[in-house]
Protein backbone atom coordinates (compact mmCIF):
# COMPACT_ATOMS: atom_id res chain seq x y z
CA UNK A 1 2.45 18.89 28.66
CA UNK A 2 0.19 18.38 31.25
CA UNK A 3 -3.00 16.13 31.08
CA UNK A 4 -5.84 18.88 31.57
CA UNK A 5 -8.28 16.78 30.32
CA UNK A 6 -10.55 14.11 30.63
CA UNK A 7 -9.39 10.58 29.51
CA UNK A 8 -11.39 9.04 26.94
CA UNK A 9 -11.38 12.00 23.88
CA UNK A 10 -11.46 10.53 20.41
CA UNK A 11 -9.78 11.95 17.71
CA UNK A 12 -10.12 10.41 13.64
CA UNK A 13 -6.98 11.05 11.82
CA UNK A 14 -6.30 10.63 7.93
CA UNK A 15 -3.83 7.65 7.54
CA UNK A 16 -1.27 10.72 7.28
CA UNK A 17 -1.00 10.94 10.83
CA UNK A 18 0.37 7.36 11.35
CA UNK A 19 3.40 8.54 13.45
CA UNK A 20 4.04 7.31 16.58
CA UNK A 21 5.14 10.96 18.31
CA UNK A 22 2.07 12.51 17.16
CA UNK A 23 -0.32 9.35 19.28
CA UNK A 24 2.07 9.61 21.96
CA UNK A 25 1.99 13.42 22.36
CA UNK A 26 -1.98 13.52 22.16
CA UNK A 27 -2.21 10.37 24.58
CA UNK A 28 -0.29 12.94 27.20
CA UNK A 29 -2.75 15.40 26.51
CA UNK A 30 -5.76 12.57 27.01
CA UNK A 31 -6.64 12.15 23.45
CA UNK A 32 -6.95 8.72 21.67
CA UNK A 33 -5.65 8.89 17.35
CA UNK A 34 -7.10 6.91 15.61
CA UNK A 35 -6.23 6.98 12.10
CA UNK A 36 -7.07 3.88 9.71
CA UNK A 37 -4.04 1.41 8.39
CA UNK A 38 -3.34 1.41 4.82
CA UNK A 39 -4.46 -1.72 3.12
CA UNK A 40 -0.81 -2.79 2.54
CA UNK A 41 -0.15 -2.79 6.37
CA UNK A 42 -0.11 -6.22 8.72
CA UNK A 43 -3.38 -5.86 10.95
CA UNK A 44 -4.87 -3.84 8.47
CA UNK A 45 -8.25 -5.65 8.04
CA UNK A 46 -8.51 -6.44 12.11
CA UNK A 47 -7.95 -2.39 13.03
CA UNK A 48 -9.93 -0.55 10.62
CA UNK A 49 -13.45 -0.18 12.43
CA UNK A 50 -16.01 -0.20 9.89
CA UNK A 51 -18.19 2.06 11.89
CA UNK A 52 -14.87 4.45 12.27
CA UNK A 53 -14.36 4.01 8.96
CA UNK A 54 -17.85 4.88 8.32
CA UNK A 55 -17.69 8.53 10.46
CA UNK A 56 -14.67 9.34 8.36
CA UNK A 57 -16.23 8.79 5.01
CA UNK A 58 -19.27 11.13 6.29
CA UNK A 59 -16.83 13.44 7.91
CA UNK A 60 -14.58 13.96 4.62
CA UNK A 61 -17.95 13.83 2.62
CA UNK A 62 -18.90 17.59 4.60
CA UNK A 63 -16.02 18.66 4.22
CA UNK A 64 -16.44 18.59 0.45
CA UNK A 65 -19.92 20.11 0.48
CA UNK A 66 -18.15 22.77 2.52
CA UNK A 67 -16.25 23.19 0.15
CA UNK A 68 -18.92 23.24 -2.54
CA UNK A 69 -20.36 26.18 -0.81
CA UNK A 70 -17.36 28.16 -0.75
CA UNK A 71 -16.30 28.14 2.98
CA UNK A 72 -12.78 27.70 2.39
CA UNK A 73 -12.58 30.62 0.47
CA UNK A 74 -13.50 33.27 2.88
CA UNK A 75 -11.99 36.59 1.80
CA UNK A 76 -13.29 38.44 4.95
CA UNK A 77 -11.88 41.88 6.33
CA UNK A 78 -12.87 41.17 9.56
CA UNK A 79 -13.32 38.23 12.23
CA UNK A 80 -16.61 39.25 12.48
CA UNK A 81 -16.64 39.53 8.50
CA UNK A 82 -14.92 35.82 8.67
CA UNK A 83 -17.66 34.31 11.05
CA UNK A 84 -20.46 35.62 9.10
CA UNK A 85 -19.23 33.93 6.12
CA UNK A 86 -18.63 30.86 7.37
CA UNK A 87 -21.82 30.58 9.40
CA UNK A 88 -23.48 31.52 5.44
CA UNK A 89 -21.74 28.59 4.03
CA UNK A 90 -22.90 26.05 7.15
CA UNK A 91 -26.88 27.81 6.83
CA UNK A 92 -26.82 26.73 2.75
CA UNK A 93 -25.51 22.95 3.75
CA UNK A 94 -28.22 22.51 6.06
CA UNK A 95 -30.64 23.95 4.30
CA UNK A 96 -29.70 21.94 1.16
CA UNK A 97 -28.97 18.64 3.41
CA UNK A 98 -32.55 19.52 4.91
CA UNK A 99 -34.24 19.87 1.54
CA UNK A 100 -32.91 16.91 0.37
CA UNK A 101 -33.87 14.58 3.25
CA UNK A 102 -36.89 15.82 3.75
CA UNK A 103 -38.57 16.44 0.37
């Protein structure tokens, strides 16, 4: 594959994606992976960025609220049917994340 892209793209894996094919392929592609050691691995401590660590937590944390409001249970017809849905479940988590925050 050919680099199309601009260096310097960012990617957070789960520690899942800890093969070595999977960085290399993405680095060709102009992607960095980075997924967290597991806390039995050397070099665990020194690689896991607390503030990557940090975006993770908040990133899995939507994901759940997503979740919560039903998103990944779309049972559209339709794309257009699909993207309604889904833009539905996004409106009610900002409106609740909005709510919350601000009342």
């Amino acid at each position: 594959m050919e680099n199309t892209h601009p260096s310097n793209y960012y990617l957070l894996g789960d520690e899942g994606y800890l093969g070595k094919e999977l960085h290399q392929q993405l680095k060709r592609m102009g992607y960095e992976l980075w997924t967290p050691y597991r806390k039995n691995m050397t070099g665990a401590k020194k690689h896991n960025d607390h503030q990557l660590m940090a975006i993770r937590r908040t990133i899995e944390s939507d994901f759940s609220l997503l979740t919560y409001y039903n998103a990944e249970n779309n049972r559209a017809r339709s794309l257009i049917g699909f993207q309604s849905r889904l833009e539905i479940a996004i409106l009610a988590y900002n409106l609740a994340y909005c709510l919350e925050r601000f009342n």
